[in-house]
Protein backbone atom coordinates (compact mmCIF):
# COMPACT_ATOMS: atom_id res chain seq x y z
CA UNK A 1 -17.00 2.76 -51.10
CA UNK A 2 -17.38 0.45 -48.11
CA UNK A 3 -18.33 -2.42 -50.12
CA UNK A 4 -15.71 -2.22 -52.52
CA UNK A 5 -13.07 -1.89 -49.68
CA UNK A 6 -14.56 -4.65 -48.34
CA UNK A 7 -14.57 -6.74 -51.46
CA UNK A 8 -10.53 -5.56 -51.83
CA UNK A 9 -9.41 -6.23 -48.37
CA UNK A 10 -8.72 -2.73 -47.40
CA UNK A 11 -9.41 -2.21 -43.84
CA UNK A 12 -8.76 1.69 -43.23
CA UNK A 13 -10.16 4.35 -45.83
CA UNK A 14 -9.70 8.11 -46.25
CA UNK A 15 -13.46 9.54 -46.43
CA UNK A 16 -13.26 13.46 -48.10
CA UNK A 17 -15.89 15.42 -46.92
CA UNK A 18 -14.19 18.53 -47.49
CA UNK A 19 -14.37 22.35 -45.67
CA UNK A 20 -17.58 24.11 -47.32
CA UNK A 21 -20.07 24.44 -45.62
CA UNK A 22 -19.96 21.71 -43.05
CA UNK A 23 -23.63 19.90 -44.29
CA UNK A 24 -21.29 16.50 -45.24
CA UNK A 25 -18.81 17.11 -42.55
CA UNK A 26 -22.01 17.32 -39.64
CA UNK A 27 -23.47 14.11 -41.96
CA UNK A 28 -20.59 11.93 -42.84
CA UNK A 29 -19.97 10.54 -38.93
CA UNK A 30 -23.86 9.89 -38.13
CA UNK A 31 -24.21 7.56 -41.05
CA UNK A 32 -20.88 6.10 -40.42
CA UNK A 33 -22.14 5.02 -37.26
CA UNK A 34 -24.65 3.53 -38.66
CA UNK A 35 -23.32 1.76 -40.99
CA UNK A 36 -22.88 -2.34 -39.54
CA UNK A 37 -19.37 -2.86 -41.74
CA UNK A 38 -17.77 0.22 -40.10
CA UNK A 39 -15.59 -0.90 -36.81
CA UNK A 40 -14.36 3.18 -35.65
CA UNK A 41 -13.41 6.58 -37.55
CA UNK A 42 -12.06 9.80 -36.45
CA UNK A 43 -10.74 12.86 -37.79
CA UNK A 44 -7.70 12.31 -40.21
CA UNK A 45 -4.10 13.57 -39.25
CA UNK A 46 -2.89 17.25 -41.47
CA UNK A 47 -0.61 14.50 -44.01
CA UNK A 48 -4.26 12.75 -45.18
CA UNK A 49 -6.81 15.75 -45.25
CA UNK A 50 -7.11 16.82 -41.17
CA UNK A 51 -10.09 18.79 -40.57
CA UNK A 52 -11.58 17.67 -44.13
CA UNK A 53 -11.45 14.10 -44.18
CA UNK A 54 -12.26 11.06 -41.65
CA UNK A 55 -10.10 7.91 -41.57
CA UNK A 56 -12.53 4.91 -41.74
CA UNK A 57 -11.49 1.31 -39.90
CA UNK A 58 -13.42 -1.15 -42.05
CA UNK A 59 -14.39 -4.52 -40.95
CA UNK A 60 -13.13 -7.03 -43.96
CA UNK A 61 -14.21 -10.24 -44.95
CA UNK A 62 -11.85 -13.33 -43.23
CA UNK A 63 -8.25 -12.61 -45.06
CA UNK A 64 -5.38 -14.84 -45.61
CA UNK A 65 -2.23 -13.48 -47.24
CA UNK A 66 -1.41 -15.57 -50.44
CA UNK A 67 0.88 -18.81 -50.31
CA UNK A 68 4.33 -18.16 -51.28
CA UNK A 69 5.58 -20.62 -54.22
């Protein structure tokens, strides 16, 4: 998922880990961390998932918006 966001341009993903029975939700932040492409996450807001999903700030390649004609 982080590479293809990368590869896109998006810079901030919604990672579901879901309620059950917490295994992915204790998981899900220590390999963030790990992970060298991902710049900060934290808990999403009630409107993308709240207590069942993390909001991901991706570092993406260099960017620059297209030229207008």
């Amino acid at each position: 998922m982080i590479a293809a966001c990368r590869r896109e341009h998006v810079f901030c993903a919604c990672v579901m880990h879901g309620h059950g029975k917490h295994i992915l939700k204790q998981q899900t932040p220590l390999w963030l961390a790990q992970h060298p492409h991902v710049m900060a996450f934290h808990q999403a807001p009630k409107e993308y998932g709240g207590d069942a999903a993390l909001l991901v700030l991706i570092e993406v390649e260099e960017w620059l918006p297209p030229e207008l004609p």
